[in-house]
N, C-alpha and C. Protein backbone atom coordinates (compact mmCIF):
# COMPACT_ATOMS: atom_id res chain seq x y z
N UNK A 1 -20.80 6.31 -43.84
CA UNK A 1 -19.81 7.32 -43.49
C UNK A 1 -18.66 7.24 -44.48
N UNK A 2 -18.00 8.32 -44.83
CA UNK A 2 -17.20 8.36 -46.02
C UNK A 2 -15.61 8.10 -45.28
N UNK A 3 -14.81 7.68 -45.54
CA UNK A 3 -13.67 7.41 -44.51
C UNK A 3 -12.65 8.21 -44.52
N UNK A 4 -13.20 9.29 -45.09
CA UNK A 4 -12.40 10.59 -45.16
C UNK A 4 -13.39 11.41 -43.45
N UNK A 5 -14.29 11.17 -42.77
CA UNK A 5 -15.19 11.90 -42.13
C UNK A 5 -14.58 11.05 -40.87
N UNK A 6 -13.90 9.91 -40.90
CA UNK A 6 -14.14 9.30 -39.93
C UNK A 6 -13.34 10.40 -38.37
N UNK A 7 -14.35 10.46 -37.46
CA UNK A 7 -13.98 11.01 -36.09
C UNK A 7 -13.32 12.32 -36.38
N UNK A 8 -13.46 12.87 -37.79
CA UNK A 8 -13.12 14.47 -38.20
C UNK A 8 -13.95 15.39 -37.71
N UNK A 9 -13.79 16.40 -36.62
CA UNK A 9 -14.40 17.38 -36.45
C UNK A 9 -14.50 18.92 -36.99
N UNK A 10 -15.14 19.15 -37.42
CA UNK A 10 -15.27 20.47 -38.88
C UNK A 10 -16.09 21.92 -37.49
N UNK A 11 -15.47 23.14 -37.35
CA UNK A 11 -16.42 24.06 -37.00
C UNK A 11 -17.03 24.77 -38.16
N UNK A 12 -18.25 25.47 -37.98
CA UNK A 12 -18.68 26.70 -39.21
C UNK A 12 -18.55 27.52 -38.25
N UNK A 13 -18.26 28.77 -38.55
CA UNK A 13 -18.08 30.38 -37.97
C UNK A 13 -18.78 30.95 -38.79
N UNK A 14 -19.98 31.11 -38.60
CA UNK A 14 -21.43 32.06 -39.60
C UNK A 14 -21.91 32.67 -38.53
N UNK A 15 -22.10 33.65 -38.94
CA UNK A 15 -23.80 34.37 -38.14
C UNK A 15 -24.99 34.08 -38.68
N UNK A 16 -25.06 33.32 -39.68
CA UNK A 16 -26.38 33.22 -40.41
C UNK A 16 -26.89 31.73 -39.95
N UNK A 17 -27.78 31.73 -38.97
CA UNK A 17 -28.47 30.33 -38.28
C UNK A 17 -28.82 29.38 -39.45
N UNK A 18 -28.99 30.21 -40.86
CA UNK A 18 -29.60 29.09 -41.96
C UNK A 18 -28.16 28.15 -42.49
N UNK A 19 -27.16 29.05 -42.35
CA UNK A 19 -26.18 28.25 -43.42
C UNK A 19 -25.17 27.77 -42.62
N UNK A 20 -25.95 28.15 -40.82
CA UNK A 20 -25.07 27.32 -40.07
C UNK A 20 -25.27 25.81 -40.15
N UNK A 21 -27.34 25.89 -39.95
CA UNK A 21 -27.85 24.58 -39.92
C UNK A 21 -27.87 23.75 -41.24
N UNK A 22 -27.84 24.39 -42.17
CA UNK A 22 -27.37 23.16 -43.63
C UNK A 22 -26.08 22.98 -43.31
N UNK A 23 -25.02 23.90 -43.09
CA UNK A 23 -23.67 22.87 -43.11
C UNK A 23 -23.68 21.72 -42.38
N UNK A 24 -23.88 21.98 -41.03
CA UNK A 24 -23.89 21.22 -39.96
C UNK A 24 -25.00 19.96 -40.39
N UNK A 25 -26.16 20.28 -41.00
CA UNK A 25 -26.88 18.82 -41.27
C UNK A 25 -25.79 18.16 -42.82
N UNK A 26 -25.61 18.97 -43.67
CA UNK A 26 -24.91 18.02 -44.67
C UNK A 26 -23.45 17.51 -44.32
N UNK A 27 -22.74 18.11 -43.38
CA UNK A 27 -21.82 17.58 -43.11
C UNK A 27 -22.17 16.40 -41.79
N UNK A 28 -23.16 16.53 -41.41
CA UNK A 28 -23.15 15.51 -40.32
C UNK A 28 -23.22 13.89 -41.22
N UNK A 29 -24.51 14.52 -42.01
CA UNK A 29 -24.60 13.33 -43.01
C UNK A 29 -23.24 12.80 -43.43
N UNK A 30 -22.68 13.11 -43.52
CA UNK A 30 -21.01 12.78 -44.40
C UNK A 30 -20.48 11.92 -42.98
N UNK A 31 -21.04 12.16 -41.87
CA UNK A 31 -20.11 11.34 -40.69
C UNK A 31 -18.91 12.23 -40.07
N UNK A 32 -19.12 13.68 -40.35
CA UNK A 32 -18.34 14.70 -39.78
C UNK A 32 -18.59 15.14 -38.46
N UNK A 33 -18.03 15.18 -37.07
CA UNK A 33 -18.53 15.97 -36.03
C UNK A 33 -18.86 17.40 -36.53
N UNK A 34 -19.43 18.42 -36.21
CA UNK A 34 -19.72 19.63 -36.16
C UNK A 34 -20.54 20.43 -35.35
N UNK A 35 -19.36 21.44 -35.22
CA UNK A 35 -19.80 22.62 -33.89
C UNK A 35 -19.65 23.86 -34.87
N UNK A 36 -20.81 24.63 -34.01
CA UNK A 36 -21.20 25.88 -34.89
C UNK A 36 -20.76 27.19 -33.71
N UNK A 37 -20.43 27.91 -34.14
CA UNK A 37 -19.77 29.17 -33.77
C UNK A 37 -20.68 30.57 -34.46
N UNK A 38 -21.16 31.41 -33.60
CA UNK A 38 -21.98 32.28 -34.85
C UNK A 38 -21.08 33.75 -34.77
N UNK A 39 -19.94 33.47 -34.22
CA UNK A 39 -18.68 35.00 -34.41
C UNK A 39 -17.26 34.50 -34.64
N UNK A 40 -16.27 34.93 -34.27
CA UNK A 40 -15.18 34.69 -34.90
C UNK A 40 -15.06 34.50 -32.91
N UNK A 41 -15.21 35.47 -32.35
CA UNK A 41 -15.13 35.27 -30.61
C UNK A 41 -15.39 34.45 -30.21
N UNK A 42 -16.41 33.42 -30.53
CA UNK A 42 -16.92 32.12 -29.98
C UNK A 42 -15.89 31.33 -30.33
N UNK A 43 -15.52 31.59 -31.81
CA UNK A 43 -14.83 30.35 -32.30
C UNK A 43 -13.17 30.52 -31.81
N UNK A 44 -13.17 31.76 -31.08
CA UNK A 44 -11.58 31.77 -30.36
C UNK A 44 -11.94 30.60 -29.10
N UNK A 45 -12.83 30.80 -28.54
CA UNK A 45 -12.94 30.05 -27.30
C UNK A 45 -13.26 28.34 -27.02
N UNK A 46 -13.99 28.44 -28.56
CA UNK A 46 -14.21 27.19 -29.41
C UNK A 46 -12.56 26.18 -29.78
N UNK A 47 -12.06 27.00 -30.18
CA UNK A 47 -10.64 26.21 -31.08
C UNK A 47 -9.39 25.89 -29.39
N UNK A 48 -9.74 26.64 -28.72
CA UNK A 48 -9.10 26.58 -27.49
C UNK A 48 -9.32 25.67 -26.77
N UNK A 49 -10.51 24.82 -27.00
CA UNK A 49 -10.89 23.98 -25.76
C UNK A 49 -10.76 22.99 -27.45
N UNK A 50 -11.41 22.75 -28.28
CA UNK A 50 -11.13 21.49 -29.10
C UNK A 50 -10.35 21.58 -30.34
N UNK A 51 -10.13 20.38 -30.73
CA UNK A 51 -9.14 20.08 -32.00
C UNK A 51 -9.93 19.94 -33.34
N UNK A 52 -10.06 20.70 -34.20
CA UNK A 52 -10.34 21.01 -35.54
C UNK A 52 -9.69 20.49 -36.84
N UNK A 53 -10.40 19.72 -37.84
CA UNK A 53 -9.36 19.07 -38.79
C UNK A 53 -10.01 20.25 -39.91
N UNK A 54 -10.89 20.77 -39.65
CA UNK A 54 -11.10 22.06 -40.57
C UNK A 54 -12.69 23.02 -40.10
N UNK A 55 -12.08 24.38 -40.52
CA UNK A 55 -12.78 25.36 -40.13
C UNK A 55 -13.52 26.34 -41.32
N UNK A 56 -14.66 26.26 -41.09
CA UNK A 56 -15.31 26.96 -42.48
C UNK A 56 -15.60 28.37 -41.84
N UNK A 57 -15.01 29.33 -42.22
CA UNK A 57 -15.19 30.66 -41.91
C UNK A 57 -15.80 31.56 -42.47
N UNK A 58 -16.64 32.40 -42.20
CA UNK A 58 -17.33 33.53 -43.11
C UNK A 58 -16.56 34.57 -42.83
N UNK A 59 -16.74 35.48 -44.10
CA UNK A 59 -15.54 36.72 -43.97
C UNK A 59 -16.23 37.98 -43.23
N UNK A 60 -17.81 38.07 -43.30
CA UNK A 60 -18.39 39.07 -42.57
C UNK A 60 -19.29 38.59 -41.78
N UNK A 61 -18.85 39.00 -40.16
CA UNK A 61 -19.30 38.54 -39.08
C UNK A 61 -19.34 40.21 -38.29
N UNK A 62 -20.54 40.35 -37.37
CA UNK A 62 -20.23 41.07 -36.52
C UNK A 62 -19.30 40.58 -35.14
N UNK A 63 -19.14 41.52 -34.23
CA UNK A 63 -18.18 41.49 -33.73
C UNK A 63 -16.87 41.01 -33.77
N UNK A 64 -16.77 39.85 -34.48
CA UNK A 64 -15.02 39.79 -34.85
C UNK A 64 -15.26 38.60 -36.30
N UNK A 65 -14.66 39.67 -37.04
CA UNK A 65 -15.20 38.85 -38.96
C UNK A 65 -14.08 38.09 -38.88
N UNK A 66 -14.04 37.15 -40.16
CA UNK A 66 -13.22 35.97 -40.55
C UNK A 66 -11.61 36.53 -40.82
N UNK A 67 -11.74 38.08 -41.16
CA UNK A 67 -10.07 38.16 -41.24
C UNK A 67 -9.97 38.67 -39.81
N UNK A 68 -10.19 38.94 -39.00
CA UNK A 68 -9.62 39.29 -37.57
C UNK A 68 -9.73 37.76 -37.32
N UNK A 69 -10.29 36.72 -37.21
CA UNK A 69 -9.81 35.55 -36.48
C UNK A 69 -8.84 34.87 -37.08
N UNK A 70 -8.56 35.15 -38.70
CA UNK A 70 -7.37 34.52 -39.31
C UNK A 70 -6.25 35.30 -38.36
N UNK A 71 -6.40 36.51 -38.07
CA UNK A 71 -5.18 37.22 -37.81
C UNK A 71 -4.59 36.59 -36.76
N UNK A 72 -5.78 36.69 -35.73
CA UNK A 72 -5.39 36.02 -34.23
C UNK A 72 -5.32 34.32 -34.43
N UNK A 73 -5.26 33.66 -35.50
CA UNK A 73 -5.03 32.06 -35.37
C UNK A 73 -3.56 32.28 -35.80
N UNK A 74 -3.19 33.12 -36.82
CA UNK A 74 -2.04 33.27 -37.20
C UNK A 74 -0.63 33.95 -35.97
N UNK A 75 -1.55 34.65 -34.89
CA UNK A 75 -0.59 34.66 -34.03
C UNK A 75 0.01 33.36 -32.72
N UNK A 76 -1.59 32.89 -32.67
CA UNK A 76 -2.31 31.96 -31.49
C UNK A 76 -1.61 30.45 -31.93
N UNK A 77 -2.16 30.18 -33.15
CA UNK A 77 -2.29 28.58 -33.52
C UNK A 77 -2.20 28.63 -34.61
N UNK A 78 -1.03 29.10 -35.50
CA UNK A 78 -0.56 29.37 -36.65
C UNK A 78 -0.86 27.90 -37.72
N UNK A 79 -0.56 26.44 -37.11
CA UNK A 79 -0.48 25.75 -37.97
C UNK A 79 -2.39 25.59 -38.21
N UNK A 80 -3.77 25.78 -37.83
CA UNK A 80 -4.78 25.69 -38.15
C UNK A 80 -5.66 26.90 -39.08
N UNK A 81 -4.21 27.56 -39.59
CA UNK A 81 -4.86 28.48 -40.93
C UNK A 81 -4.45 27.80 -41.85
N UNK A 82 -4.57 26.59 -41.98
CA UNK A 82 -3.78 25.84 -43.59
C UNK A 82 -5.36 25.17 -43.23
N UNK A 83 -6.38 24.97 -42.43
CA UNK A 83 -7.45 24.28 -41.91
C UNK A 83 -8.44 25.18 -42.27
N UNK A 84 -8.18 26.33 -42.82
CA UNK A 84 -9.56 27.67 -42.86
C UNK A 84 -9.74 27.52 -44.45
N UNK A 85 -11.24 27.36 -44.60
CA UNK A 85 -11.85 27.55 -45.97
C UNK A 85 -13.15 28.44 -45.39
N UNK A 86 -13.09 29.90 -46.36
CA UNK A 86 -13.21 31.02 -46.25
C UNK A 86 -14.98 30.98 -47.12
N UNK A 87 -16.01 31.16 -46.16
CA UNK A 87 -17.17 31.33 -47.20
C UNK A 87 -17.57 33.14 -47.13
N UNK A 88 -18.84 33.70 -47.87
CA UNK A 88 -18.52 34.83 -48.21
C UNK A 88 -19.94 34.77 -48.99
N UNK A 89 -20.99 35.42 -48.55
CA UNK A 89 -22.05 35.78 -49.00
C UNK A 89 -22.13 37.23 -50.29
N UNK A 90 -21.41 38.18 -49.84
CA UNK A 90 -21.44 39.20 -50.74
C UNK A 90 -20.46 39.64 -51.54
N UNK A 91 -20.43 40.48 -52.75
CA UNK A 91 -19.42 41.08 -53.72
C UNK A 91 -17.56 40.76 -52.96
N UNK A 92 -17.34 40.03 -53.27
CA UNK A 92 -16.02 40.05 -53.14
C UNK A 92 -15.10 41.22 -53.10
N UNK A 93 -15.02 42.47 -52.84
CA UNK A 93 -14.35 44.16 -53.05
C UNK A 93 -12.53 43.67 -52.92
N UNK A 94 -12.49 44.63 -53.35
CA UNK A 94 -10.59 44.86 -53.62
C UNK A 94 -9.83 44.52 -52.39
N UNK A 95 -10.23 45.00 -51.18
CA UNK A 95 -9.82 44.79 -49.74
C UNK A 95 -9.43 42.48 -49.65
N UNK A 96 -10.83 42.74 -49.47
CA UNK A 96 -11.61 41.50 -49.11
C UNK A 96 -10.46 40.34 -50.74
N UNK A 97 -10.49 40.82 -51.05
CA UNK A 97 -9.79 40.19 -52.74
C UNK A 97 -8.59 39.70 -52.01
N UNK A 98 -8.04 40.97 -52.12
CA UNK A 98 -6.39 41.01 -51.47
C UNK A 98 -6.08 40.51 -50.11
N UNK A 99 -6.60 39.86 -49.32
CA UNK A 99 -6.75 39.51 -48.17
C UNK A 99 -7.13 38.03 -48.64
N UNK A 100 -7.90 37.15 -49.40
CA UNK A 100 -7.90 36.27 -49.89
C UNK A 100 -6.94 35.36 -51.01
N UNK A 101 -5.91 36.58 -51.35
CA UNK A 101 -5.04 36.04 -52.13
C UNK A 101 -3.59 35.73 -51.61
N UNK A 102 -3.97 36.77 -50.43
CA UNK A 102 -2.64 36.46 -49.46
C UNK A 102 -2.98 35.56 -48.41
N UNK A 103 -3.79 35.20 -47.94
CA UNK A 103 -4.07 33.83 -47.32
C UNK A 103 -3.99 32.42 -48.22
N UNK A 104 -3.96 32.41 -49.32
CA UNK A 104 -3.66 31.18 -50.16
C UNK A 104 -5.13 30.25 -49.45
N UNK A 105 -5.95 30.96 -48.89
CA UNK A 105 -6.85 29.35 -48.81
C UNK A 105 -7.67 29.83 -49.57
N UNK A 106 -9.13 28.32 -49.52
CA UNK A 106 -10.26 28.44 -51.10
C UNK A 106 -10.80 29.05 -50.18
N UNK A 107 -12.11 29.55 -51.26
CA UNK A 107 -12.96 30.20 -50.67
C UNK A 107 -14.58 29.80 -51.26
N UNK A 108 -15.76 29.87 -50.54
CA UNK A 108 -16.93 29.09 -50.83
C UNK A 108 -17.83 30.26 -51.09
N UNK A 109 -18.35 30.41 -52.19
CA UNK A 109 -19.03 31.47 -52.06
C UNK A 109 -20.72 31.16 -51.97
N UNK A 110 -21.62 31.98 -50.97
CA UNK A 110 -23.01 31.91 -50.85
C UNK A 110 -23.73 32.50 -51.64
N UNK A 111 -24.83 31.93 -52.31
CA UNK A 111 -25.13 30.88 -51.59
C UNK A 111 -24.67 29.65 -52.61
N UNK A 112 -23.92 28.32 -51.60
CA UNK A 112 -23.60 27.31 -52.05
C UNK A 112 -24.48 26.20 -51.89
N UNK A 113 -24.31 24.44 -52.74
CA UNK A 113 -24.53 23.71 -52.85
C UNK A 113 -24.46 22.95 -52.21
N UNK A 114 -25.39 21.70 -52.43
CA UNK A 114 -24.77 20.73 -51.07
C UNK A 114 -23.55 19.94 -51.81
N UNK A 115 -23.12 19.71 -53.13
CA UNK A 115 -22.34 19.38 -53.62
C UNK A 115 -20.85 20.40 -53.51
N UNK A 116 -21.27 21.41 -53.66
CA UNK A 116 -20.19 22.44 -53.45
C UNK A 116 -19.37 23.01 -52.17
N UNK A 117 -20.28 22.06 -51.02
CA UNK A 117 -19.87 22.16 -50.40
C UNK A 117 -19.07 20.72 -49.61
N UNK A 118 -19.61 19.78 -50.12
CA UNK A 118 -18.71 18.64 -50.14
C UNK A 118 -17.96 18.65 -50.61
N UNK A 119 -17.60 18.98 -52.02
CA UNK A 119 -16.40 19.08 -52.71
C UNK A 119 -15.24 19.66 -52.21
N UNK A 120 -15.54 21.39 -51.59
CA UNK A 120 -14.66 21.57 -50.78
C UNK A 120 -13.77 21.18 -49.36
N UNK A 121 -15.07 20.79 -49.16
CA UNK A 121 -14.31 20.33 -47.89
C UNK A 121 -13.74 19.00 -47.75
N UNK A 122 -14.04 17.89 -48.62
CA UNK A 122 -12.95 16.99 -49.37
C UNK A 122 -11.87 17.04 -49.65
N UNK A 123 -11.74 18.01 -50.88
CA UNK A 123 -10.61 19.00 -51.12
C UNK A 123 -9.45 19.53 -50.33
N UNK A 124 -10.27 19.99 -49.50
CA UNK A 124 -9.18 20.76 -48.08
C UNK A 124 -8.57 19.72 -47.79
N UNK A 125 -9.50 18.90 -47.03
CA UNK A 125 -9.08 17.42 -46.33
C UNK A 125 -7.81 16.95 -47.12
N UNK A 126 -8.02 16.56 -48.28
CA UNK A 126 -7.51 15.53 -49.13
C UNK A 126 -5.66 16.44 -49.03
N UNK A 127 -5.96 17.69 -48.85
CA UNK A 127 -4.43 18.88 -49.16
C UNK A 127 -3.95 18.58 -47.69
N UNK A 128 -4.87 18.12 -47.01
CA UNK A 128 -4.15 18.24 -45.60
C UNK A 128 -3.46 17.21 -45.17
N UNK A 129 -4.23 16.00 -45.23
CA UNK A 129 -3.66 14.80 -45.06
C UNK A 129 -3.47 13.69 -46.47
């Protein structure tokens, strides 16, 4: 276990069952708890009942995508958007751009690595604490 993982609990917010279950197996490997969320709605009800040292979010979700749950953490639980690293399967567009540049967090783009995705979420960690 890396002693950056120790008793750290990480959610993913994907709809995609594949890149829920690689995060969740490569981060388990690392000694990370992880709970999977497959909407931004789950993961309201999710972050409400537990404590998150970081949240990997996808930006297109049906029923409630990654910028409607930034919006509502930013009203709800303002200090766990410094905790959101933003993944993102398709063309990045002007909207989606500008909405990423004004959130100041990274962003992971799909499809990623198992290295690329350690790195980030190291990264985060390492900015947080």
């Amino acid at each position: 276990m890396s002693p950056d993982a120790r008793k750290k609990r990480i959610l993913i917010v994907d709809d995609e069952p594949a890149i829920c279950q690689f995060c969740q197996r490569v981060l388990t490997e690392e000694g990370f708890e992880v709970d999977v969320a497959a909407d931004g709605r789950v993961a309201q009800s999710m972050i409400g009942k537990q404590d998150y040292e970081l949240c990997l979010v996808d930006i297109k979700m049906p029923r409630m995508d990654g910028k409607e749950l930034y919006a509502w953490l930013q009203e709800t639980a303002p200090r766990i958007t410094s905790r959101i690293v933003f993944t993102t399967g398709s063309a990045v567009g002007q909207e989606t751009e500008r909405f990423l540049q004004s959130s100041g967090r990274p962003i992971l783009l799909k499809p990623f690595t198992t290295e690329e995705l350690r790195a980030i979420v190291k990264k985060a960690l390492t900015e947080l604490y």
